[in-house]
Protein backbone atom coordinates (compact mmCIF):
# COMPACT_ATOMS: atom_id res chain seq x y z
CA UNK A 1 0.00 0.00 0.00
CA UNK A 2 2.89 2.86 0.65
CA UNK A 3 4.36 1.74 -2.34
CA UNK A 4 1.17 2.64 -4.26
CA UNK A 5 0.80 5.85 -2.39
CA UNK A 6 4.53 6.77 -3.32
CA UNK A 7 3.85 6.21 -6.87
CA UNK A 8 0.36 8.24 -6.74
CA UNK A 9 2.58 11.11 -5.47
CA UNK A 10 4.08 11.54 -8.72
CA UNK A 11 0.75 13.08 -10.48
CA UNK A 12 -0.05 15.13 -7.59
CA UNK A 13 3.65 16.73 -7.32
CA UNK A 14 3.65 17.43 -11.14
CA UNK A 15 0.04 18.44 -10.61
CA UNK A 16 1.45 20.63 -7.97
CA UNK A 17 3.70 22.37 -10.15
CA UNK A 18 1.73 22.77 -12.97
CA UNK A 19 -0.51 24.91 -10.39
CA UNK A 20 2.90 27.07 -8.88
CA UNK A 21 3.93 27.51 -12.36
CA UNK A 22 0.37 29.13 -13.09
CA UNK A 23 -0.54 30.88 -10.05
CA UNK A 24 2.67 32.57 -9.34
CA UNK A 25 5.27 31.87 -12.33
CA UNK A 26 8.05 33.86 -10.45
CA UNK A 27 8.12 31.82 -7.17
CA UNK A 28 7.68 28.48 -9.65
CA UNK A 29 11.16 29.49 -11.27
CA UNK A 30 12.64 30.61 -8.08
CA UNK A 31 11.95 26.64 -6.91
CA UNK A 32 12.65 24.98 -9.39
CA UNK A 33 16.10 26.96 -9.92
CA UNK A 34 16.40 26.28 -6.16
CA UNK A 35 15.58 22.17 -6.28
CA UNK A 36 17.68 21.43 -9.17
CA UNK A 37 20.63 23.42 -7.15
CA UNK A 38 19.47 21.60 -3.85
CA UNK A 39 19.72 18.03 -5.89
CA UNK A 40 23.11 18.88 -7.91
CA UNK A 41 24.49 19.88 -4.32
CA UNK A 42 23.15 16.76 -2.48
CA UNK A 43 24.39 15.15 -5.37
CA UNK A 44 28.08 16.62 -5.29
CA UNK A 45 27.89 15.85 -1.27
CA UNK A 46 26.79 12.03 -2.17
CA UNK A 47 29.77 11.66 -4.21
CA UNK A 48 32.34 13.18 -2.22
CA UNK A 49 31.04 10.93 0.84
CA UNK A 50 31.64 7.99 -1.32
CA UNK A 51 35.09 8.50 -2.94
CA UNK A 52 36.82 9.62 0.48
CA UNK A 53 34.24 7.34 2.98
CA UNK A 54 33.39 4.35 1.63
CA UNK A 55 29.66 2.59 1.13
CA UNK A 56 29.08 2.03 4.40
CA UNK A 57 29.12 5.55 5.86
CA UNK A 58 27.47 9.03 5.61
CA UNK A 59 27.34 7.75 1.34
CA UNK A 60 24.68 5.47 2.02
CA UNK A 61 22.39 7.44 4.06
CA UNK A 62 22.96 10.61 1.47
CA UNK A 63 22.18 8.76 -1.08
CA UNK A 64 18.43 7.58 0.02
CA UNK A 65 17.84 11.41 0.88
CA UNK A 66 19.75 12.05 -2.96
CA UNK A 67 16.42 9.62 -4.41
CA UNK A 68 14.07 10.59 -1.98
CA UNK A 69 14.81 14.36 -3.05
CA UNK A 70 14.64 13.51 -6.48
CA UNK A 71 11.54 11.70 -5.94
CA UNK A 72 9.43 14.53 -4.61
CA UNK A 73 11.74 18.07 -6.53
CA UNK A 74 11.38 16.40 -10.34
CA UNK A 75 7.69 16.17 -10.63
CA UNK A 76 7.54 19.40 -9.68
CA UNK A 77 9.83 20.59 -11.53
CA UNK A 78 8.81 19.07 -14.46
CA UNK A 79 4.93 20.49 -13.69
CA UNK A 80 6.40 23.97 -13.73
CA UNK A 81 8.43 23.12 -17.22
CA UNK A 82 5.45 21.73 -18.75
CA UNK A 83 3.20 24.64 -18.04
CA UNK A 84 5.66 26.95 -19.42
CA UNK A 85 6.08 24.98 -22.30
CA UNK A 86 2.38 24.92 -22.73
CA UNK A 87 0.87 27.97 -21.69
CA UNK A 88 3.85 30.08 -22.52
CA UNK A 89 5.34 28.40 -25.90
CA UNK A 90 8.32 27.96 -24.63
CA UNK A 91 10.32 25.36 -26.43
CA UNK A 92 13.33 25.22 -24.08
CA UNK A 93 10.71 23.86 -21.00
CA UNK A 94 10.48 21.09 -22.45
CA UNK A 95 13.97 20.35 -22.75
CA UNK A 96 14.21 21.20 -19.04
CA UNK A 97 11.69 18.77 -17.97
CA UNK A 98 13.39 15.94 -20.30
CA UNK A 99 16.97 17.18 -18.15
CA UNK A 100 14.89 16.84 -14.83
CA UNK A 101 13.55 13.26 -15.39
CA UNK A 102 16.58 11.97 -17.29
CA UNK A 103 18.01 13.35 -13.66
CA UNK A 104 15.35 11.33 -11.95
CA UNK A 105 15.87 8.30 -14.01
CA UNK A 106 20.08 8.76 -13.76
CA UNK A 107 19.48 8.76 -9.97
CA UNK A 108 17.53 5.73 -9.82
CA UNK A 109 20.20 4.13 -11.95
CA UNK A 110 23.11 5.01 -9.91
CA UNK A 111 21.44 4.10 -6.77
CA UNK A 112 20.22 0.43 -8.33
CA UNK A 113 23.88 0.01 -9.13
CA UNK A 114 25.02 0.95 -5.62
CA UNK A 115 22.47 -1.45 -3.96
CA UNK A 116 23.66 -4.44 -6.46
CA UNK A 117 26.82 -3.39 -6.11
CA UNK A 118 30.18 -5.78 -6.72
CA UNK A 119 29.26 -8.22 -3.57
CA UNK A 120 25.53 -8.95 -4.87
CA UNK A 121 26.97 -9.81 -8.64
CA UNK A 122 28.91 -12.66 -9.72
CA UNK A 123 32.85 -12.54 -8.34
CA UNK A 124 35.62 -11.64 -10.67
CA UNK A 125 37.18 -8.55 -12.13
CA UNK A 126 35.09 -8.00 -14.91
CA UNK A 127 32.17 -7.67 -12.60
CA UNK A 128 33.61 -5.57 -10.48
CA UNK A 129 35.18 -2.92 -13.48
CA UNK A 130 31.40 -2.89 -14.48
CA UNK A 131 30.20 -1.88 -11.72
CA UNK A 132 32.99 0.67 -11.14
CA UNK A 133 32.44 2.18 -14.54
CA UNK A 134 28.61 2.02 -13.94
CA UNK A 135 28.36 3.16 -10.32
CA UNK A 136 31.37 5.72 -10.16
CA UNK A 137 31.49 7.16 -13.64
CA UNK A 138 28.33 6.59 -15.48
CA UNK A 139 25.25 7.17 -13.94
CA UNK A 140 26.44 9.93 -11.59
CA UNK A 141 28.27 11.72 -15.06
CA UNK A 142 24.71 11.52 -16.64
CA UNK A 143 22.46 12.27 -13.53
CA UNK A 144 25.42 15.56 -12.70
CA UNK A 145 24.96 16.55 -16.71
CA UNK A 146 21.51 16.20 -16.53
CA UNK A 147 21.00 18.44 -13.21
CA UNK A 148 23.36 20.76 -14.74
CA UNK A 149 21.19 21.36 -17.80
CA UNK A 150 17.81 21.48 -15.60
CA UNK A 151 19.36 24.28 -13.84
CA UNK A 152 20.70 25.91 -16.72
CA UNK A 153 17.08 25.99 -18.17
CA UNK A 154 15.68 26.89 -15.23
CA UNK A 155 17.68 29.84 -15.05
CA UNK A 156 15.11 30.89 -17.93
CA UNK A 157 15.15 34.70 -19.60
CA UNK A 158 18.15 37.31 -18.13
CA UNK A 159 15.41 38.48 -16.05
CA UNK A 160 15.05 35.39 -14.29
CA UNK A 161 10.95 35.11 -15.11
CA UNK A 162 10.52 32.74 -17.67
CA UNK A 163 8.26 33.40 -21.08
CA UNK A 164 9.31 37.21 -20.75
CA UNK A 165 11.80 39.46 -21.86
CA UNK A 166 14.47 42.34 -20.90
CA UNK A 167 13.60 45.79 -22.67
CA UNK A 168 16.15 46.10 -25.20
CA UNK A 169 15.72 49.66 -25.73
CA UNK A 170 14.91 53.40 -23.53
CA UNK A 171 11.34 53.53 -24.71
CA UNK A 172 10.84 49.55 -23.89
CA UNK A 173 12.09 50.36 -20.38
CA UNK A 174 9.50 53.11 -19.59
């Protein structure tokens, strides 16, 4: 049953965001610039906890709050994208909600790997440079290039509201 609820909770955060993004498009941007900075810092912690601590420490228990953040900032952070990419026209929302759930789904994959891990698969060092490559390299390069480009997008117009625009000239600024 809190399975089911957990995966329910995905239409009512993107829901969620779909309604910020409406009702008050300037504090939408300010979150979701803000979660996919909170993420891509939880994510940078995550990683420096495992290179210099090992699985068994602070890496582990950073990297349930890394999927459990993902879990509940994504959705709404892709609701937000897709009403500006709706309601606004604005083509490069949609790229920023494929960068926040190819974040969510690089997450999940770098987590799966680190819960196999090299002890769960079959022994021998082709296993175990799999896993290294997987686990340390490519799932965390793709979920870090991913967050990157969700912020990037999220950064929206130079004024920092998405679908408007800076006045370009002195009569535009009047």
């Amino acid at each position: 049953m809190a399975d089911l609820l957990k995966f329910l909770l995905l239409p009512l955060l993107l829901a969620a965001g779909w309604v910020l993004g409406a009702r008050w498009p300037k504090a939408g941007a300010l979150i979701n610039q803000g979660a996919a900075i909170a993420l891509l810092a939880c994510w940078a912690l995550e990683a420096v906890a495992g290179v210099f601590g090992g699985p068994e420490t602070f890496h582990r228990m950073l990297a349930h709050g890394a999927v459990g953040l993902a879990w509940v900032l994504v959705p709404v952070a892709v609701g937000i994208f897709l009403h500006e990419g709706v309601a606004r026209g604005e083509a490069r929302a949609i790229l920023g909600a494929f960068a926040a759930g190819a974040a969510m789904m690089a997450v999940l994959a770098t987590a799966v790997t680190g819960y196999l891990g090299p002890t769960r698969a079959p022994a021998g060092p082709q296993h175990a440079l799999r896993f290294e490559i997987l686990h340390f390299v490519a799932a965390p390069g793709l979920a870090a290039a991913a967050m990157i480009l969700w912020a990037w997008v999220a950064r929206g117009k130079p004024d920092g509201i998405p679908g408007t625009t800076r006045a370009t000239t002195p009569a535009q600024r009047r």
